[in-house]
N, C-alpha and C. Protein backbone atom coordinates (compact mmCIF):
# COMPACT_ATOMS: atom_id res chain seq x y z
N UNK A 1 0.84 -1.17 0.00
CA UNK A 1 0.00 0.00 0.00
C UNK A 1 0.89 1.23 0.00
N UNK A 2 0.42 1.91 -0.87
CA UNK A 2 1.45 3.43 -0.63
C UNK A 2 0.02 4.19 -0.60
N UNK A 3 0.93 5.47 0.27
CA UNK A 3 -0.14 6.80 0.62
C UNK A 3 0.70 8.00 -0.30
N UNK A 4 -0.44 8.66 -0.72
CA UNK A 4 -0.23 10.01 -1.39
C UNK A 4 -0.93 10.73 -0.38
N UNK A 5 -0.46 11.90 -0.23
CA UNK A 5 -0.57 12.89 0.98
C UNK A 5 -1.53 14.35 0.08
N UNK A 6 -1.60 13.48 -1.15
CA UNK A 6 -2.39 14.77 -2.12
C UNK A 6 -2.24 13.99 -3.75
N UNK A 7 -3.88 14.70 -3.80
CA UNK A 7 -4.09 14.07 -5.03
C UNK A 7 -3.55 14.23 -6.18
N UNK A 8 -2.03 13.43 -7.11
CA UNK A 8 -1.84 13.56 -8.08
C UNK A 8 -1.91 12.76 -9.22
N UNK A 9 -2.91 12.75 -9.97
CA UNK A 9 -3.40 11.67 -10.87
C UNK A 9 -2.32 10.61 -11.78
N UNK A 10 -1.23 11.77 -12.11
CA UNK A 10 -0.22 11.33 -13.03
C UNK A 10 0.50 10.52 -12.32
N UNK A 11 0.78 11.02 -11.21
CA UNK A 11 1.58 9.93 -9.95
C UNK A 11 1.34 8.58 -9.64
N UNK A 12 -0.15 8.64 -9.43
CA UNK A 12 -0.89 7.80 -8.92
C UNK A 12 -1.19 6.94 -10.16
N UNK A 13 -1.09 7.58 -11.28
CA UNK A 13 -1.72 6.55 -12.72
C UNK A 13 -0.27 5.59 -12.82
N UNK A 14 0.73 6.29 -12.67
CA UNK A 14 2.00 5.95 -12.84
C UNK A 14 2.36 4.80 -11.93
N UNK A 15 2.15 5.03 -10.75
CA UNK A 15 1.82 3.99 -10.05
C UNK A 15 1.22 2.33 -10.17
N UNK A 16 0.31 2.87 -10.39
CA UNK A 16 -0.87 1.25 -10.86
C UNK A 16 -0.18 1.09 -12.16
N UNK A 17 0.41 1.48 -12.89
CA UNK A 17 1.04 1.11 -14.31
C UNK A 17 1.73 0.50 -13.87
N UNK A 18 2.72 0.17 -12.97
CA UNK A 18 4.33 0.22 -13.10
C UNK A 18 3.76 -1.28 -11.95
N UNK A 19 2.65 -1.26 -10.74
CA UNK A 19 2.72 -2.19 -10.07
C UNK A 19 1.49 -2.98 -10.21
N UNK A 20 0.66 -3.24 -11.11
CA UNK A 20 -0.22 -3.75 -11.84
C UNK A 20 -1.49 -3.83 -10.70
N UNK A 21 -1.11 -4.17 -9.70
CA UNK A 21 -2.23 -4.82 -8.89
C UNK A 21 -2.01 -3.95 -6.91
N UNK A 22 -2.61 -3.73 -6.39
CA UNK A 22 -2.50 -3.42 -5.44
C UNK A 22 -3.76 -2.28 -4.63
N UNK A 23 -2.94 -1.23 -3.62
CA UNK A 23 -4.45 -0.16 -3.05
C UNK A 23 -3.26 0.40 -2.93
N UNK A 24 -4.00 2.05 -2.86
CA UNK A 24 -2.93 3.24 -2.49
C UNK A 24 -4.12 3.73 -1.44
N UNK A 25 -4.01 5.08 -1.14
CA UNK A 25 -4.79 5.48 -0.04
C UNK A 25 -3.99 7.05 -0.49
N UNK A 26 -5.35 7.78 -0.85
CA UNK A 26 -4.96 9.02 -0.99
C UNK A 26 -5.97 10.23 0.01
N UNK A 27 -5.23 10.62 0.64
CA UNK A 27 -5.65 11.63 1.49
C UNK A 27 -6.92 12.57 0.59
N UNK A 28 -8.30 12.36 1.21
CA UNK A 28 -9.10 13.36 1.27
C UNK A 28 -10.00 12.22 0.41
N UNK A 29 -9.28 10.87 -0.39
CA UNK A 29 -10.62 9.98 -1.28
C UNK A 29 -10.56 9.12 -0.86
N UNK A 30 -9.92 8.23 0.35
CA UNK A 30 -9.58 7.22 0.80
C UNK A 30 -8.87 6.14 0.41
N UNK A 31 -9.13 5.01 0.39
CA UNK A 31 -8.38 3.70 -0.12
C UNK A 31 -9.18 3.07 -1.70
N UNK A 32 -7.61 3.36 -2.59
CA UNK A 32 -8.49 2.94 -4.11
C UNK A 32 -7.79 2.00 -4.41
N UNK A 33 -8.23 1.09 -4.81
CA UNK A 33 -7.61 -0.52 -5.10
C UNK A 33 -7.49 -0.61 -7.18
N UNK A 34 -6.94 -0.81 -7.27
CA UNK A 34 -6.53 -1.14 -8.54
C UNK A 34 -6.00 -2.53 -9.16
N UNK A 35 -6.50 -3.25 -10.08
CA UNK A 35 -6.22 -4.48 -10.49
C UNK A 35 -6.21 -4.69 -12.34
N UNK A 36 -4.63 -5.36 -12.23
CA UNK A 36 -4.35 -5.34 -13.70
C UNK A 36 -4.18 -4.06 -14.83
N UNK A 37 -3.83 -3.00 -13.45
CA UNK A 37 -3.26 -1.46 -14.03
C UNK A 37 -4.51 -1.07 -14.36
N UNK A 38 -5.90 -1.22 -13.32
CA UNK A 38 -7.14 -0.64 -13.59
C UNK A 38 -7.69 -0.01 -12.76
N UNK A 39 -8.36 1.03 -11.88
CA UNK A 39 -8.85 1.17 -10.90
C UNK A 39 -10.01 0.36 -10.79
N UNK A 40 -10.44 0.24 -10.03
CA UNK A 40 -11.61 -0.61 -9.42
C UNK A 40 -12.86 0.13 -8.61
N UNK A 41 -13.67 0.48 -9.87
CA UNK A 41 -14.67 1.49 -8.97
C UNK A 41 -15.21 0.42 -8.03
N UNK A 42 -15.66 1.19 -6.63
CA UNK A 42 -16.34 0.40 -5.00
C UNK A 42 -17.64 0.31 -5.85
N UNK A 43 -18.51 -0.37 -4.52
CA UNK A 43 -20.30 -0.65 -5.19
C UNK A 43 -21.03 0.68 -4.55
N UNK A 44 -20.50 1.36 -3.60
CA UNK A 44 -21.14 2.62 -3.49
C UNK A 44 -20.23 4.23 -3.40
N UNK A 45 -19.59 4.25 -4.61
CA UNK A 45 -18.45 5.70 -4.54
C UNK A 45 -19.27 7.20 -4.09
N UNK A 46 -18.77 7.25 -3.44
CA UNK A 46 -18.97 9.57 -3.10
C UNK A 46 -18.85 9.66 -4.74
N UNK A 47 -19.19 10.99 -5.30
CA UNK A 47 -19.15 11.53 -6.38
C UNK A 47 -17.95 11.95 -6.40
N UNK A 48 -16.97 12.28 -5.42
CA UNK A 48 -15.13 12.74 -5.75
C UNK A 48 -14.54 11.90 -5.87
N UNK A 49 -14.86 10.73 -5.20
CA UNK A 49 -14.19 9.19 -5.75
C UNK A 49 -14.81 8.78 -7.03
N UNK A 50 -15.33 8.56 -7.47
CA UNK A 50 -16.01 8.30 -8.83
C UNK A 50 -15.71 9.00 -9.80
N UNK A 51 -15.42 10.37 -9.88
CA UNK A 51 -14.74 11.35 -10.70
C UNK A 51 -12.87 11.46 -10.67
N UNK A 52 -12.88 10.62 -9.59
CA UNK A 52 -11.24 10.50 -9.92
C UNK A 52 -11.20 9.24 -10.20
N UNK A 53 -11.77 8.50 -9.78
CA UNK A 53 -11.10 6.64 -10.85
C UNK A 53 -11.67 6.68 -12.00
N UNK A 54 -12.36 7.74 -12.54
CA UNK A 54 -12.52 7.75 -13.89
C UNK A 54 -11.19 8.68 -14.78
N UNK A 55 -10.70 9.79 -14.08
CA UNK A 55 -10.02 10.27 -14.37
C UNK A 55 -8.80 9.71 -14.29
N UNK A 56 -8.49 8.59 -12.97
CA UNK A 56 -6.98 8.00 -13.04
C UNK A 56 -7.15 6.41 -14.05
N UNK A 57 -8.42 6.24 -14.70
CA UNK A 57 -8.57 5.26 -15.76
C UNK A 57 -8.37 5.75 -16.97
N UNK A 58 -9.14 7.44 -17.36
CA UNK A 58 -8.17 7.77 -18.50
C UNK A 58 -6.98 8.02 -18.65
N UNK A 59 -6.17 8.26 -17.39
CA UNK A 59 -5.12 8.36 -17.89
C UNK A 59 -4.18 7.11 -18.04
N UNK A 60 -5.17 5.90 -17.76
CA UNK A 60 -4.07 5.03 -17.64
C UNK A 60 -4.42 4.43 -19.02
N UNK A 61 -5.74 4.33 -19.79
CA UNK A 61 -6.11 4.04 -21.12
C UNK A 61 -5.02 4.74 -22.45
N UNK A 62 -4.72 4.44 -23.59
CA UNK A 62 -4.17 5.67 -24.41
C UNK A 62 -5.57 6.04 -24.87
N UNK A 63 -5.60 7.31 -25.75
CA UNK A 63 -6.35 7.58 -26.65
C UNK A 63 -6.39 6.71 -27.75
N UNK A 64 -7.55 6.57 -28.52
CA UNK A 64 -7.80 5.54 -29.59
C UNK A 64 -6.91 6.64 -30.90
N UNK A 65 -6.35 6.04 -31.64
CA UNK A 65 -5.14 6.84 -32.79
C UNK A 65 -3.90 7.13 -32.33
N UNK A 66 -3.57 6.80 -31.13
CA UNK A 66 -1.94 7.58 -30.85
C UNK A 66 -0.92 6.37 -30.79
């Protein structure tokens, strides 16, 4: 488990890339689990958690053409 002390998406995308499977715990969204370099939306997210594992999934997706 690693903690980020503040939310940085690129960090954190960089992260689940590099260690495929695991949870981080980021101050202010709690504990986000990721599997196979994916986040793992929960069965009931806050709307700031839900708007960031979508955001740390695009960045871990490429764009379609690049």
């Amino acid at each position: 488990m690693r903690i980020f002390p503040l939310y940085a998406p690129r960090l954190i995308a960089k992260h689940a890339r590099i260690f495929r499977d695991g949870v981080v715990m980021v101050k202010h969204l709690g504990t986000l689990e990721f599997r196979n370099g994916r986040f793992v939306m929960p069965q009931r997210p806050l709307p700031k958690v839900r708007s960031a594992i979508t955001e740390l999934n695009e960045i871990l997706t490429p764009a379609p053409g690049c």
